[in-house]
N, C-alpha and C. Protein backbone atom coordinates (compact mmCIF):
# COMPACT_ATOMS: atom_id res chain seq x y z
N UNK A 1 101.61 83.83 102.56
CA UNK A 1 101.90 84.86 103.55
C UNK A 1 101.93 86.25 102.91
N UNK A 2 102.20 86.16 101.86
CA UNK A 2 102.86 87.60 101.22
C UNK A 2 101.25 88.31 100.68
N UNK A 3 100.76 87.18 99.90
CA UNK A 3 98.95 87.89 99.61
C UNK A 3 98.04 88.01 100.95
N UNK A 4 98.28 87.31 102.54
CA UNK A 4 97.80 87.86 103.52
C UNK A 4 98.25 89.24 104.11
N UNK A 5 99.19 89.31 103.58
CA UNK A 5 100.20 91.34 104.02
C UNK A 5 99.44 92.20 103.32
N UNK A 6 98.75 91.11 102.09
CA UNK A 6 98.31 92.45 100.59
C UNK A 6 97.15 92.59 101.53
N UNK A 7 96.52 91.51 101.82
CA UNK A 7 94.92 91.70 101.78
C UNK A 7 94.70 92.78 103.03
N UNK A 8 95.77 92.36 104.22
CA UNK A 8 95.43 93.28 105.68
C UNK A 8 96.06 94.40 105.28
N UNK A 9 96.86 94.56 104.23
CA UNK A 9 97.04 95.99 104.04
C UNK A 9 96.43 97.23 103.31
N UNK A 10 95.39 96.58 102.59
CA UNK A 10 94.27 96.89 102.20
C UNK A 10 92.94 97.39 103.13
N UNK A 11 93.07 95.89 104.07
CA UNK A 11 92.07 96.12 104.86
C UNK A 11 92.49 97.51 105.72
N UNK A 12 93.56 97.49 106.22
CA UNK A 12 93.81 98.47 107.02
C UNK A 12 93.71 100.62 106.82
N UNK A 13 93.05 99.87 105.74
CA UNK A 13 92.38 101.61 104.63
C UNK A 13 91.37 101.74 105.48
N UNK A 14 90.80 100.83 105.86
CA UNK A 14 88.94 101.05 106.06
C UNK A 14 89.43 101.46 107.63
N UNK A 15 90.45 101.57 109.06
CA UNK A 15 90.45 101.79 109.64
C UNK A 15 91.61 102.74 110.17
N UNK A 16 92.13 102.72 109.26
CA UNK A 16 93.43 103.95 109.05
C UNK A 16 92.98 105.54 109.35
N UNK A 17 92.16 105.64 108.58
CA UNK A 17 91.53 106.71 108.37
C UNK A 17 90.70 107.39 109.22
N UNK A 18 89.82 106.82 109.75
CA UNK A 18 89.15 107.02 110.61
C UNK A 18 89.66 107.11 112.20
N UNK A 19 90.69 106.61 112.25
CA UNK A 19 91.32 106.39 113.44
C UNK A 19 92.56 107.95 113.40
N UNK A 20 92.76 108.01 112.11
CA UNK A 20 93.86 109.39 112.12
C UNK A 20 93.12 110.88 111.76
N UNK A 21 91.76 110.51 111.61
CA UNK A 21 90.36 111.73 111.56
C UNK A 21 90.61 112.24 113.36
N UNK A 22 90.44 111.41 114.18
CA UNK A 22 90.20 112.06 115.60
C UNK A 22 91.96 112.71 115.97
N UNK A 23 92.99 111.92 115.46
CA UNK A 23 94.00 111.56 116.38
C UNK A 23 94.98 112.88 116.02
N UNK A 24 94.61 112.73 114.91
CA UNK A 24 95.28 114.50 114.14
C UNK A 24 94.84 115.23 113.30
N UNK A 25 93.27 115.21 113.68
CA UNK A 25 92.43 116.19 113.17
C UNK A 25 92.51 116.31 111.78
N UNK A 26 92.41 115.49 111.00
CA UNK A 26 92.73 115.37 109.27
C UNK A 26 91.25 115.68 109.08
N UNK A 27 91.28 116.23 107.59
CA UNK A 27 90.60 116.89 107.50
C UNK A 27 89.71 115.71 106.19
N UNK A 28 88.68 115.72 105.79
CA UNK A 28 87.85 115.07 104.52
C UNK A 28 88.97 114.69 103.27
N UNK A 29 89.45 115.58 102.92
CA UNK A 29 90.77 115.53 101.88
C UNK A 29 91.62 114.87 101.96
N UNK A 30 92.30 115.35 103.74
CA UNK A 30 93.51 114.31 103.86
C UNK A 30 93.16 112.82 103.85
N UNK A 31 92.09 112.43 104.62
CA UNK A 31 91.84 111.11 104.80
C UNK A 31 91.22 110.55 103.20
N UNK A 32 90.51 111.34 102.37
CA UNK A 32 90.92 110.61 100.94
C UNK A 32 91.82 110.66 100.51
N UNK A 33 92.72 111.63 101.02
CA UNK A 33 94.59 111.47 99.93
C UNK A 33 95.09 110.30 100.62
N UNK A 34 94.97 109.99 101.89
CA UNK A 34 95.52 108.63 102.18
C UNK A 34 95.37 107.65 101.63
N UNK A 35 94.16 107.03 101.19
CA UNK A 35 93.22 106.07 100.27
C UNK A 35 94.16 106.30 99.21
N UNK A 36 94.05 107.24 98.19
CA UNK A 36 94.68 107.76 97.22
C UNK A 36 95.55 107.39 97.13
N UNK A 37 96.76 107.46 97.76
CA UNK A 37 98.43 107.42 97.34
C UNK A 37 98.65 106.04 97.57
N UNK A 38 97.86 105.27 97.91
CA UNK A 38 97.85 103.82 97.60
C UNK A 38 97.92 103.55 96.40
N UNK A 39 96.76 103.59 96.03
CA UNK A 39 96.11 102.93 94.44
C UNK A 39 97.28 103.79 93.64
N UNK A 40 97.74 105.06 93.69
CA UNK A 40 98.28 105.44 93.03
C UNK A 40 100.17 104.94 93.04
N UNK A 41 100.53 104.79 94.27
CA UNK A 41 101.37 103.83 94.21
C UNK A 41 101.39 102.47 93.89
N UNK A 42 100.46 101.49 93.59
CA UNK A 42 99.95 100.37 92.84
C UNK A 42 100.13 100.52 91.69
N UNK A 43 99.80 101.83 90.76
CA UNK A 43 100.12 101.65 89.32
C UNK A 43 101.42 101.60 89.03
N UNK A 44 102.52 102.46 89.85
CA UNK A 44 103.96 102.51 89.34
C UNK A 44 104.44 100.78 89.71
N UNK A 45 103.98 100.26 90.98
CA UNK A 45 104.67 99.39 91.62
C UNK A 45 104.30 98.20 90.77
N UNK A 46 102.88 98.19 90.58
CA UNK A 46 102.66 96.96 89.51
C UNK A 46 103.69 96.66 88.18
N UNK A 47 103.56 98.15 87.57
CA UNK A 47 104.19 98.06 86.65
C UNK A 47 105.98 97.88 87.19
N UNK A 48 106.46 98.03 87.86
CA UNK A 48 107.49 98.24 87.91
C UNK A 48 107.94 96.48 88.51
N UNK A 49 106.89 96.19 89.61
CA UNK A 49 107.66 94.50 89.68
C UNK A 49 107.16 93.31 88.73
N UNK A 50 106.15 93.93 87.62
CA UNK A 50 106.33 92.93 86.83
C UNK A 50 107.34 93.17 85.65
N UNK A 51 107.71 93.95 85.58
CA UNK A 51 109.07 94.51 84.54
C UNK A 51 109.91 93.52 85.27
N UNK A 52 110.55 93.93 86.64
CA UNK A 52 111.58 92.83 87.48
C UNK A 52 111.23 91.63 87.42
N UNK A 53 110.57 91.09 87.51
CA UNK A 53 109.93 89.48 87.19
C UNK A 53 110.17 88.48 85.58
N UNK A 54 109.83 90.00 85.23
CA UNK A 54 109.92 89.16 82.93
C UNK A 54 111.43 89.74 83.41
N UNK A 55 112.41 90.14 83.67
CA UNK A 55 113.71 90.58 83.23
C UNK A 55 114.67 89.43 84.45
N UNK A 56 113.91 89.36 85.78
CA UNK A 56 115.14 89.05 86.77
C UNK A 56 114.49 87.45 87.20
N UNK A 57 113.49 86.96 86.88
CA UNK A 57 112.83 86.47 87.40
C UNK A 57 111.59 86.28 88.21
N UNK A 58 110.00 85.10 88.38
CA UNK A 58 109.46 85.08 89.41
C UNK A 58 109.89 85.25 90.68
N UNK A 59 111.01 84.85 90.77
CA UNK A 59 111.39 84.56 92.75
C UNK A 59 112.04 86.32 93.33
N UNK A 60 112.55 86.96 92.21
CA UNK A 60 113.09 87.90 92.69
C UNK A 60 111.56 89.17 92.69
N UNK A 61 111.07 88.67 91.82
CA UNK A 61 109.71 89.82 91.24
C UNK A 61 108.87 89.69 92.41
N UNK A 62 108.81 88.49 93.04
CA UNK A 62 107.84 87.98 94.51
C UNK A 62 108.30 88.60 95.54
N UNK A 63 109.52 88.70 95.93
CA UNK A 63 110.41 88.71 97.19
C UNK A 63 110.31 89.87 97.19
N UNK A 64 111.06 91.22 96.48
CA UNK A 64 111.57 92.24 96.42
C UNK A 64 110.38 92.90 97.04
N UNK A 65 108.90 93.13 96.24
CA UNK A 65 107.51 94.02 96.35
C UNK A 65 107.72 93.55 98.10
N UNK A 66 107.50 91.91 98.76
CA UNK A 66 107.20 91.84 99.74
C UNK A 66 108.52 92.25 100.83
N UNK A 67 109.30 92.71 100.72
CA UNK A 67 110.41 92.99 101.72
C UNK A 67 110.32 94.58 101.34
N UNK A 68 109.78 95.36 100.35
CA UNK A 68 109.73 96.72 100.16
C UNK A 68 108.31 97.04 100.92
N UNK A 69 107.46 95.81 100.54
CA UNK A 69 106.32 96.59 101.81
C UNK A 69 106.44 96.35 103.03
N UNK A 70 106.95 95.56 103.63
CA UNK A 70 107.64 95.23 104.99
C UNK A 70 108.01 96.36 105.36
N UNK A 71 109.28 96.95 104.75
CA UNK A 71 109.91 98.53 105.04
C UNK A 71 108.78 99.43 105.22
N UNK A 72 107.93 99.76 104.12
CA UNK A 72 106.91 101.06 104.20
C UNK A 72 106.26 100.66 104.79
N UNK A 73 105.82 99.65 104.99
CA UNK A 73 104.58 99.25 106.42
C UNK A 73 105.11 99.78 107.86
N UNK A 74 106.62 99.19 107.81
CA UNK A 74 106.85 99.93 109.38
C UNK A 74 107.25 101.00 109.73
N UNK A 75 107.87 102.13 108.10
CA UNK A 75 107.85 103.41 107.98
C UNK A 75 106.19 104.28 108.15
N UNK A 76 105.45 103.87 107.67
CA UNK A 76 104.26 103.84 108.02
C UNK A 76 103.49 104.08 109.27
N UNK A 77 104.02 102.69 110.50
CA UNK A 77 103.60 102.55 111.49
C UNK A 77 104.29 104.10 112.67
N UNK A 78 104.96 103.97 112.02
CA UNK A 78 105.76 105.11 112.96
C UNK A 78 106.65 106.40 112.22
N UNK A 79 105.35 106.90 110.74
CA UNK A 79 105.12 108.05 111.07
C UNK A 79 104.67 109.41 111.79
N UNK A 80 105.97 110.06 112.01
CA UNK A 80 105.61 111.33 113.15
C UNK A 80 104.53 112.29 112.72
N UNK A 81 104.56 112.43 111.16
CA UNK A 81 103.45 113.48 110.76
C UNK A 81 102.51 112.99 109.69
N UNK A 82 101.76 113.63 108.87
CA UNK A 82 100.83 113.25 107.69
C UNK A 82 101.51 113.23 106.39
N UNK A 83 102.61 114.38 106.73
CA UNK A 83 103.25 114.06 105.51
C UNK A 83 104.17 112.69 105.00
N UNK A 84 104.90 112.78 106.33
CA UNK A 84 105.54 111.20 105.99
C UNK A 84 104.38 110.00 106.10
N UNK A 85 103.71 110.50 106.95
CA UNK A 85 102.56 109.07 106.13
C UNK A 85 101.67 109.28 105.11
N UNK A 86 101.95 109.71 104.23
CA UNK A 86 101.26 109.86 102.96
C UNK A 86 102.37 109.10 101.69
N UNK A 87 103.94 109.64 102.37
CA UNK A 87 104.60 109.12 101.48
C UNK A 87 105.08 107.30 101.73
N UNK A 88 104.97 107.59 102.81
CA UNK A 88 104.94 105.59 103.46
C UNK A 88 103.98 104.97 102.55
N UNK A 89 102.97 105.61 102.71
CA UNK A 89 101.25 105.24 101.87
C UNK A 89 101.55 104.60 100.30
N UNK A 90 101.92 105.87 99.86
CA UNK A 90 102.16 105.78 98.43
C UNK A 90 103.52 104.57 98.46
N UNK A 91 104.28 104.65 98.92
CA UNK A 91 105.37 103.50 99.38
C UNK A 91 104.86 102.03 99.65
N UNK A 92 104.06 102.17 100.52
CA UNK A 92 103.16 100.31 100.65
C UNK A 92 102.41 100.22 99.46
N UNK A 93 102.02 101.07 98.45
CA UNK A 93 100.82 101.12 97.83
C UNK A 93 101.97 100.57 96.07
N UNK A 94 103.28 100.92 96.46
CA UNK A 94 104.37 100.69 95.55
C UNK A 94 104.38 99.29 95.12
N UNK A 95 104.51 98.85 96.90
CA UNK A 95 104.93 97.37 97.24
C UNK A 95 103.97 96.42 97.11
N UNK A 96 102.76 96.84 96.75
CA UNK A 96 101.23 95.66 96.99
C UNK A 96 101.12 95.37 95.25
């Protein structure tokens, strides 16, 4: 369940974007900084839940990423502006 959240949350790049191009007029930039603050939240988050994993355990190193992207996914869903969804972004991008 937890690598089907990764994969549709991934997938959901390829239609994110395009869908927030008409809806609030983002501009070429913004809709690559969205892309962006993913991958770039992936490097801290990788590194950071496999640190929790060699120190606290597999079960806690598994759980934690997937209940932190749970949160930014639905901080995410119901961002009011670009800015808070950029930082949701980088936030799911923590948790994957």
């Amino acid at each position: 369940l937890a690598w089907a959240s990764d994969a549709l949350e991934m997938m959901l790049l390829s239609f994110l974007s395009p869908a927030l191009r008409c809806v609030w007029a983002l501009s070429p930039e913004q809709e690559a900084a969205l892309t962006q603050v993913v991958f770039v939240g992936m490097m801290g988050g990788a590194t950071l839940w496999g640190w929790l994993a060699d120190i606290k355990g597999r079960r806690l190193g598994f759980l934690a990423p997937g209940l932190f992207l749970c949160v930014a996914g639905l901080g995410s869903a119901l961002a009011p502006n670009f800015t808070i969804l950029l930082v949701c972004r980088a936030a799911v991008g923590f948790g994957l």
